[in-house]
Protein backbone atom coordinates (compact mmCIF):
# COMPACT_ATOMS: atom_id res chain seq x y z
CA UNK A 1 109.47 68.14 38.95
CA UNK A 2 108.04 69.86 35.71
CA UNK A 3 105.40 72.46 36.65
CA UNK A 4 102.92 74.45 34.46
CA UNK A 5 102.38 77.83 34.55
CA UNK A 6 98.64 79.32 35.19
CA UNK A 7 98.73 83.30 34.31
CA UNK A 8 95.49 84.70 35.57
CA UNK A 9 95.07 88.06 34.48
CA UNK A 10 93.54 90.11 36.72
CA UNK A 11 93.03 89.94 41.06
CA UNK A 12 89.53 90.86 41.66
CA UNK A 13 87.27 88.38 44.17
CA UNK A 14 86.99 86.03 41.09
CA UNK A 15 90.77 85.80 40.65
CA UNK A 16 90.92 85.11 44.03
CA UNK A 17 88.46 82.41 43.77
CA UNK A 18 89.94 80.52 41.21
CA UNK A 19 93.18 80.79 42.73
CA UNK A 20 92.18 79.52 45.92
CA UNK A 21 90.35 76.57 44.04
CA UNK A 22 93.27 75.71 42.08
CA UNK A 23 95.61 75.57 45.36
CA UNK A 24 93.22 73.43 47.29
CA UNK A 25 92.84 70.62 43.98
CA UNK A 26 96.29 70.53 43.25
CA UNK A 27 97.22 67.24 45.47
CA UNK A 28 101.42 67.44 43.64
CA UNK A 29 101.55 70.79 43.26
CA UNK A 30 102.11 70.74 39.71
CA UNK A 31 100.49 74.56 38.89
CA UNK A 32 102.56 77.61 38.98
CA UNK A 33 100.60 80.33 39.27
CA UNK A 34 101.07 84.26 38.00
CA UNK A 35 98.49 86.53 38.76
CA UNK A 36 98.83 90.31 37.07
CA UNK A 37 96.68 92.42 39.17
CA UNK A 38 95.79 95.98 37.60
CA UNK A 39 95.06 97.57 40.96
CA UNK A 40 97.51 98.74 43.55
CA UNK A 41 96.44 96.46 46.17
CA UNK A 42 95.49 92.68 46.64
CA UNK A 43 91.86 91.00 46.34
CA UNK A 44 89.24 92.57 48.53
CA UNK A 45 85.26 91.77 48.98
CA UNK A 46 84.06 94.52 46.59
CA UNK A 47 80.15 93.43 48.19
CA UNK A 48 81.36 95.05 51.46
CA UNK A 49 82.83 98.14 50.03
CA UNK A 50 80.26 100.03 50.94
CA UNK A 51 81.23 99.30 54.50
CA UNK A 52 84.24 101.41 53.66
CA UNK A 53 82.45 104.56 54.86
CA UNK A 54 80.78 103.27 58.38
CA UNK A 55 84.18 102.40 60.05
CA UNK A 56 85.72 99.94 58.09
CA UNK A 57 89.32 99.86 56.55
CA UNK A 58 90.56 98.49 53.35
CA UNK A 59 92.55 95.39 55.38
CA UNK A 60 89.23 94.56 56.87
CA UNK A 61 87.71 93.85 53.30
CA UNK A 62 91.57 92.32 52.23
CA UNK A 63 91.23 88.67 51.12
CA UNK A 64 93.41 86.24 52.44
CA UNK A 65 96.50 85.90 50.57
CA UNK A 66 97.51 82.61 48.25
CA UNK A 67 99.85 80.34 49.72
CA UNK A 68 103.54 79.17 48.22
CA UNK A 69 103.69 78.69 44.34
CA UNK A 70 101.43 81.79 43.66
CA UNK A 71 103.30 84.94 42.22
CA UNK A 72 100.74 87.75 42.89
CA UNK A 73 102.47 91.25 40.51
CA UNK A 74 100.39 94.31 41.68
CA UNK A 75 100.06 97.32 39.87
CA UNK A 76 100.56 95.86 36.71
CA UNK A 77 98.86 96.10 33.34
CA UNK A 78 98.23 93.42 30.62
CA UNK A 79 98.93 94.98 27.18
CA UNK A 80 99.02 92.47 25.01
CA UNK A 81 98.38 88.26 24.70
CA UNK A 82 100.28 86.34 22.17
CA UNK A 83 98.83 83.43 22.06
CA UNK A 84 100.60 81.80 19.51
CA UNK A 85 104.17 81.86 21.10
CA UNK A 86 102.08 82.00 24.69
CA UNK A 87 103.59 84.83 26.06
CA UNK A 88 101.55 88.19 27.85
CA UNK A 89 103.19 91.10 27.98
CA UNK A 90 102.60 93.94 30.95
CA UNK A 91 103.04 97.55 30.33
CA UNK A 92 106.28 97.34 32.61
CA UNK A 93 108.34 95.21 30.36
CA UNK A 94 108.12 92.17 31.72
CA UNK A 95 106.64 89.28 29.99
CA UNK A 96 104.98 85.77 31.42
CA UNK A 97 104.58 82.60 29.22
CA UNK A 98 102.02 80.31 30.19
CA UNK A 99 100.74 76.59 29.57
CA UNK A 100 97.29 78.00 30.48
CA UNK A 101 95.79 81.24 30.67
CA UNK A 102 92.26 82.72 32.71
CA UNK A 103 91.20 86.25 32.11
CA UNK A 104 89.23 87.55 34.79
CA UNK A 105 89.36 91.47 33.83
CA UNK A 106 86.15 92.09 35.22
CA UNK A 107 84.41 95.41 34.60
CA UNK A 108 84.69 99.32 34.54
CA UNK A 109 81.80 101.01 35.24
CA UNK A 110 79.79 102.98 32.83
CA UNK A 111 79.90 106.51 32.45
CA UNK A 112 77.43 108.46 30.33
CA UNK A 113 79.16 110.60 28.11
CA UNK A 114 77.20 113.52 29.46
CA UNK A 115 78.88 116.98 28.97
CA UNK A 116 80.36 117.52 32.31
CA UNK A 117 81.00 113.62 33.82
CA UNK A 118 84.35 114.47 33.77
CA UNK A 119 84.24 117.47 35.91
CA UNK A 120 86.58 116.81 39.67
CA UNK A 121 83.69 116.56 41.52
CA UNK A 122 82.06 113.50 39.40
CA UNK A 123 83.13 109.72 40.60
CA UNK A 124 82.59 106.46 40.21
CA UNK A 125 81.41 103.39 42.91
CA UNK A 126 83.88 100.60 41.99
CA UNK A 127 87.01 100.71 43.73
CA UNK A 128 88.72 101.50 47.40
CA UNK A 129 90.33 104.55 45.46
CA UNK A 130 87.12 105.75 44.36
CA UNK A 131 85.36 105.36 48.37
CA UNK A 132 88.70 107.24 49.66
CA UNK A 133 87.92 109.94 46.65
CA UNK A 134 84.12 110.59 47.49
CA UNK A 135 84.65 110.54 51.30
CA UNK A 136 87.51 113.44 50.95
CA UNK A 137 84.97 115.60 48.85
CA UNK A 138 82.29 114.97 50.92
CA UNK A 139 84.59 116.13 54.13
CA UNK A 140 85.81 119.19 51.93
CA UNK A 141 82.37 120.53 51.35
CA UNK A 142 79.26 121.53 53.68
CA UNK A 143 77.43 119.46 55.87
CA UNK A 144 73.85 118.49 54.80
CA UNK A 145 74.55 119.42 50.74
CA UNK A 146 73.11 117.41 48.14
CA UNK A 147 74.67 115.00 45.75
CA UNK A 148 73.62 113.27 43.45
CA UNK A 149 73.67 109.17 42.26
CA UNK A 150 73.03 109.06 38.73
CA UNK A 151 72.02 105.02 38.50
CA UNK A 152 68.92 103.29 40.54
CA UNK A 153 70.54 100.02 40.81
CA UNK A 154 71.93 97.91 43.41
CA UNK A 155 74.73 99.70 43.32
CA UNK A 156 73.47 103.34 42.89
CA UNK A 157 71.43 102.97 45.55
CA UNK A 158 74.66 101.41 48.49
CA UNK A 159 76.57 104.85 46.54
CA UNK A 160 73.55 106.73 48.27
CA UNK A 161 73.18 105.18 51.57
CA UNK A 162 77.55 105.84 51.66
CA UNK A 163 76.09 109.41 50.74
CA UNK A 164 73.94 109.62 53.46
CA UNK A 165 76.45 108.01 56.18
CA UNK A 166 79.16 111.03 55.16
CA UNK A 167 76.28 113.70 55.88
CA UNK A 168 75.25 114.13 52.19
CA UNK A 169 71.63 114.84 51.23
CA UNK A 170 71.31 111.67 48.18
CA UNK A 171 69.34 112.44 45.08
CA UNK A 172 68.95 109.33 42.80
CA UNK A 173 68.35 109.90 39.13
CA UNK A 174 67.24 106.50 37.28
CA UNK A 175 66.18 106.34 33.80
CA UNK A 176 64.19 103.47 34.16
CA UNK A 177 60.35 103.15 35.45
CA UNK A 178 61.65 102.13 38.68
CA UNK A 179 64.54 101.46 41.12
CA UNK A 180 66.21 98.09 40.48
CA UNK A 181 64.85 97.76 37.28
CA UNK A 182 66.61 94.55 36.61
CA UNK A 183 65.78 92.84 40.10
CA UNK A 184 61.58 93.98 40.89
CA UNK A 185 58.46 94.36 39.03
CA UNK A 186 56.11 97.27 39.08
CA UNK A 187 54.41 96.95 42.04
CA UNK A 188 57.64 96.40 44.07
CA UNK A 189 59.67 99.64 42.47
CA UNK A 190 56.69 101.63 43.71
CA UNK A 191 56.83 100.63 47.26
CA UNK A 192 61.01 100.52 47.06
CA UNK A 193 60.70 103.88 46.20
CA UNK A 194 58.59 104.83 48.55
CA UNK A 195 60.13 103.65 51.66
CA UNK A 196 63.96 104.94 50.26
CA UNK A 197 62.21 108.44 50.16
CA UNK A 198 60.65 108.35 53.65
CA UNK A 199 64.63 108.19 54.79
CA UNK A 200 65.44 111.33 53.43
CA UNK A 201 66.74 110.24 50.17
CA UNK A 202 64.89 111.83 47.06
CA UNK A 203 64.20 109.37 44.27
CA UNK A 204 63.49 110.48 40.24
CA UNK A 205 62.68 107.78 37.97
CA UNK A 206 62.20 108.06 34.38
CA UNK A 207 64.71 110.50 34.37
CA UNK A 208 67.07 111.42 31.88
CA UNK A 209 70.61 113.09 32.96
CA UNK A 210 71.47 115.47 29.90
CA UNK A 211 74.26 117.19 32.04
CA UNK A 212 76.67 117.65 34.73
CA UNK A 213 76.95 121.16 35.81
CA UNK A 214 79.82 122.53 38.35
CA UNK A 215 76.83 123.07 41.04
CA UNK A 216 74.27 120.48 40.03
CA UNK A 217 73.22 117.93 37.51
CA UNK A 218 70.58 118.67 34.32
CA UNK A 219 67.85 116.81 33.93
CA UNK A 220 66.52 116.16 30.19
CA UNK A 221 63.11 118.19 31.55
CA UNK A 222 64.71 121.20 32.42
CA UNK A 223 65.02 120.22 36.17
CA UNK A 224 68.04 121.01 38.11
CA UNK A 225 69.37 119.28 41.31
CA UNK A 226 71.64 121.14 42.82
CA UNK A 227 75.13 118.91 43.81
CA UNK A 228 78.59 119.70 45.68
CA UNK A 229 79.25 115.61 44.15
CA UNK A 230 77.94 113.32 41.35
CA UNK A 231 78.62 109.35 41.54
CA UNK A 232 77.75 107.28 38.39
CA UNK A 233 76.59 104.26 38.44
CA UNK A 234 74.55 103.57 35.71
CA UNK A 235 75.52 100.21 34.95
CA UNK A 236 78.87 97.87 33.87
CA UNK A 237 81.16 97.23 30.63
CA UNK A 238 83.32 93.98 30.54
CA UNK A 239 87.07 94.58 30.39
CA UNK A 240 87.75 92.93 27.46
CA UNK A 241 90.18 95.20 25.40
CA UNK A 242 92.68 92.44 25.37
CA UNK A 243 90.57 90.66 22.91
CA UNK A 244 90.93 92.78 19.59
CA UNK A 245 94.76 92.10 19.78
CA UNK A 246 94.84 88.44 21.22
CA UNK A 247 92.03 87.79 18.11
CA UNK A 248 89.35 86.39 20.65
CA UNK A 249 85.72 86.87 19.63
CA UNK A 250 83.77 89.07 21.93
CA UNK A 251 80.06 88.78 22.88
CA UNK A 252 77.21 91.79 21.51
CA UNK A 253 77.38 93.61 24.40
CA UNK A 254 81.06 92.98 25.27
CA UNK A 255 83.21 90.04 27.32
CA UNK A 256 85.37 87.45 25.93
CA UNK A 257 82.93 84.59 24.31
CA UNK A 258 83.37 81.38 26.16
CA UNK A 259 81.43 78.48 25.98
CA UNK A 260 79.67 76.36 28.70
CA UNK A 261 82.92 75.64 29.97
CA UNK A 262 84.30 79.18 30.08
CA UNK A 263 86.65 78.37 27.33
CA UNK A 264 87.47 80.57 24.24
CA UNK A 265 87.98 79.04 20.82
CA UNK A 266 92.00 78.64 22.01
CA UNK A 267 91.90 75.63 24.65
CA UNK A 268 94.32 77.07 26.39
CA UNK A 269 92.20 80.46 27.50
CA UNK A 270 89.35 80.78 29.64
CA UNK A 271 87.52 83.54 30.69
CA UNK A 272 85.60 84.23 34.25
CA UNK A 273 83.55 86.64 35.93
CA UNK A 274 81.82 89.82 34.43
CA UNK A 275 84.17 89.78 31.48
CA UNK A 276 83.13 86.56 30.57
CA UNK A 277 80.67 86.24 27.84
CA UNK A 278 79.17 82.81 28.34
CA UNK A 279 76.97 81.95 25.44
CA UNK A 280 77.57 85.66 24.71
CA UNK A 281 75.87 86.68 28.00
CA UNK A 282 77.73 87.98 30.87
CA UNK A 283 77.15 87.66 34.64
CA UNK A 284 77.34 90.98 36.78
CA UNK A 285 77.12 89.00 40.07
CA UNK A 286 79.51 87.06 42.30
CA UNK A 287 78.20 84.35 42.83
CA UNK A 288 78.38 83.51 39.18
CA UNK A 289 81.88 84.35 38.80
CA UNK A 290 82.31 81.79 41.64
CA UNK A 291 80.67 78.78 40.05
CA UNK A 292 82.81 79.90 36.70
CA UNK A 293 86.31 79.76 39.02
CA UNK A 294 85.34 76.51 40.50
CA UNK A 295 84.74 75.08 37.29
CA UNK A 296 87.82 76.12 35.64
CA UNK A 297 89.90 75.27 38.45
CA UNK A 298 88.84 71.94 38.18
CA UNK A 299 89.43 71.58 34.73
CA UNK A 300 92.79 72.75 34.95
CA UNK A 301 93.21 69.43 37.41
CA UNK A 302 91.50 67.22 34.72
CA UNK A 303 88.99 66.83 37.64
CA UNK A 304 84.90 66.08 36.64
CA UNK A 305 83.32 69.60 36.10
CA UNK A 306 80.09 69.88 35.10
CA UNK A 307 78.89 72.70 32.51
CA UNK A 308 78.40 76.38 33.42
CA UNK A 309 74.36 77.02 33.74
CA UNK A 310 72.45 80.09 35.12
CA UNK A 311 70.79 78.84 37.69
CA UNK A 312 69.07 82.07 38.44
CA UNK A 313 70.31 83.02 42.17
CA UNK A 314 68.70 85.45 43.55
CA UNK A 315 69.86 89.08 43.85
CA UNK A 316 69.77 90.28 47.57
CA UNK A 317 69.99 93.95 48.53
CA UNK A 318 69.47 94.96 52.59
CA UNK A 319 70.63 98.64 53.22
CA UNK A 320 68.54 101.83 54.32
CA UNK A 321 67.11 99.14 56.34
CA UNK A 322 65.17 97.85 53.36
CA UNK A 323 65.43 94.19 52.30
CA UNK A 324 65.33 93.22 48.44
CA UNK A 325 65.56 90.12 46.47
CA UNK A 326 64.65 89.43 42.79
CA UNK A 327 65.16 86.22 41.32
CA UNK A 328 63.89 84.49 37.44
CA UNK A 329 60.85 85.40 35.67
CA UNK A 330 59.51 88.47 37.92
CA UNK A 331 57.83 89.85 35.52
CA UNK A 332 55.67 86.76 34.43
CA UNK A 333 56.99 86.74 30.83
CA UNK A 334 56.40 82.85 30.40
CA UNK A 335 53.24 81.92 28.47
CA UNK A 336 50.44 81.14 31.08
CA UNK A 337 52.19 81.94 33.74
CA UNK A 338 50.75 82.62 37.21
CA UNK A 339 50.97 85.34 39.78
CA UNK A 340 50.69 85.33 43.05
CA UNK A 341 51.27 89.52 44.71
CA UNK A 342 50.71 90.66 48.42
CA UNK A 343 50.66 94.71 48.22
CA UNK A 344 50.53 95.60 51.84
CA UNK A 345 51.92 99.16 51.67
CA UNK A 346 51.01 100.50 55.17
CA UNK A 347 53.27 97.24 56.70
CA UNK A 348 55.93 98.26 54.42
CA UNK A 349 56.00 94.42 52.30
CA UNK A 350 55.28 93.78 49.19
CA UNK A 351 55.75 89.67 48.10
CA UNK A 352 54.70 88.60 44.32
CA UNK A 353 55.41 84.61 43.14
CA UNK A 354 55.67 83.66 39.48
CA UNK A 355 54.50 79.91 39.23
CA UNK A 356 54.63 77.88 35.97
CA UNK A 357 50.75 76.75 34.28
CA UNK A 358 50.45 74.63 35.82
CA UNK A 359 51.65 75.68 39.38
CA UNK A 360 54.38 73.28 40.30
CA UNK A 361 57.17 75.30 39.84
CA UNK A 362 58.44 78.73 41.11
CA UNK A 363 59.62 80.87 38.00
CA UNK A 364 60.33 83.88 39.82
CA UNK A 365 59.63 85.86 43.18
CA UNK A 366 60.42 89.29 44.35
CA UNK A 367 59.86 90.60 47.76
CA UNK A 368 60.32 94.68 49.05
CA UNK A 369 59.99 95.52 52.87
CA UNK A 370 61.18 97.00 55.65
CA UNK A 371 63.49 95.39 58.11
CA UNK A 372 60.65 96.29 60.99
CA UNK A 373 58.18 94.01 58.63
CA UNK A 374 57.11 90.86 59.67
């Protein structure tokens, strides 16, 4: 039997998805599959990696591994795609032809190119390697000193609650208005802030970071916090250096373009996860990257797939025993929309619905409070 090869570039959760997907679909076994994964070990649930610091190990976060006809090549790099002879080439000679190719690069985190961010004790919040980085400096310095998240995302704020379990004293620095910018309104980035300072962490918003100093971090009015560590996380870039080379469009703000069906203008290469630019919009969730893996799995096994949509899933964030979601039009953007808000800071909740004019449908919600609220 004649079987096609499937080179998926890349072995984050996404990968790992779409591998799974296309192992389960393929009734005669008639996919190969390569997968060319940058990082020295296999797919892991980046979600939990925050766990990584309250007692659990990388193998607890491990995914399970693929089954027979998957060749999984860690540590390896992608340098180049040639897509008219279908070959891509890895930095350590070897080369893989395929009948059909997936990118799923991902991201890299974004670093402001503040004098200083590349100083030893500055890190990123991305990777096992970077957890097992920021827990040795935290163990090499004094117990109790500050350091400082520059970011007030989802992310920036797990990077300080992994602060605070190593013994750290977290500062957050966010340019924006509020924490979460992306995921609550007004009224809920007041109370998040409020109840993330009443456990010890300090929270500056509207802050700019002009500076990373070898005891602190600058701020762009002249304040200075001191820091024995600095993690960014201000945010994502799509992977997508492959594209220049391979002569695949890219989005505005990055990713491989891809259309509703996470294909690129070759039929033979899709694109999924964060470094997919669907419509020219990328997705820095997982559950989207899911539904993009399913889909192309499916395709691959000329099985019915319908079109990639944002369907607007919530985002979800309970740590520093504070629950958050955000989901759709939170800030009432849509003409004659209503809004519903419960402010109830003394209980620790705050609750706001978006409704559509005429009040049938939900267009957005976001919701701030304290595990303890009712």
């Amino acid at each position: 039997m004649s079987r096609r090869t499937l080179v998926v570039v890349g072995y984050g959760p996404v990968a790992h998805r779409l591998v799974t997907e296309v192992r389960a679909l393929d009734r005669t076994d008639g996919w190969r599959i390569v997968v060319l994964g940058e990082e020295p070990r296999g797919a892991y649930d980046r979600v939990a990696l925050s766990s990584l610091v309250s007692g659990l190990t990388p193998a607890d976060l491990a995914l399970p591994a693929p089954d027979f006809l998957v060749d999984v090549r860690l540590s390896t790099t992608v340098t180049a795609v040639d897509r008219e002879r279908r070959i891509v080439r890895c930095s350590d000679g070897t080369r893989h032809t395929y009948d059909a190719l997936v990118l799923a690069t991902g991201s890299r985190p974004f670093v402001p190119p503040v004098p200083g961010h590349d100083l030893p004790h500055c890190f990123t919040y991305r990777t096992v390697e970077d957890i097992d980085a920021i827990r040795a400096a935290a163990r090499s310095g004094r117990p109790g000193r500050p350091g400082v998240v520059i970011g007030g995302g989802l992310l920036g704020l797990e990077a300080a609650d992994a602060l605070r379990h190593l013994g750290l004293r977290p500062h957050v620095v966010e340019a924006a208005p509020r924490l979460m910018p992306l995921q609550v309104d007004t009224g809920g980035g007041r109370l998040l802030a409020s109840l993330v300072r009443d456990l010890g962490v300090d929270v500056r918003c509207e802050a700019a970071t002009v500076s990373v100093e070898e005891d602190g971090v600058r701020l762009a009015d002249g304040t200075e916090i001191e820091a024995g560590l600095v993690v960014f996380s201000a945010g994502i870039r799509p992977r997508d250096e492959l594209a220049a080379a391979a002569g695949l469009a890219t989005g505005e703000r990055g990713g491989f373009v891809v259309d509703d069906r996470l294909r690129t203008d070759d039929e033979r290469v899709w694109a999924v996860g964060e470094c997919a630019a669907v419509e020219g919009r990328c997705h820095g969730l997982l559950a989207p990257g899911h539904r993009m893996a399913a889909s192309v799995a499916r395709q691959l096994l000329g099985l019915a797939h319908p079109p990639f949509t944002d369907t607007g899933q919530p985002t979800r964030l309970k740590l520093l025993g504070i629950g958050v979601s955000g989901f759709g039009d939170i800030h009432a953007r849509t003409e004659g929309a209503i809004e519903f808000s419960e402010d109830d800071r003394a209980g620790g909740r705050y609750r706001k619905l978006v409704l559509s004019p005429d009040g049938r449908t939900l267009l957005g919600r976001v919701e701030v409070a304290t595990a303890s609220s009712p």
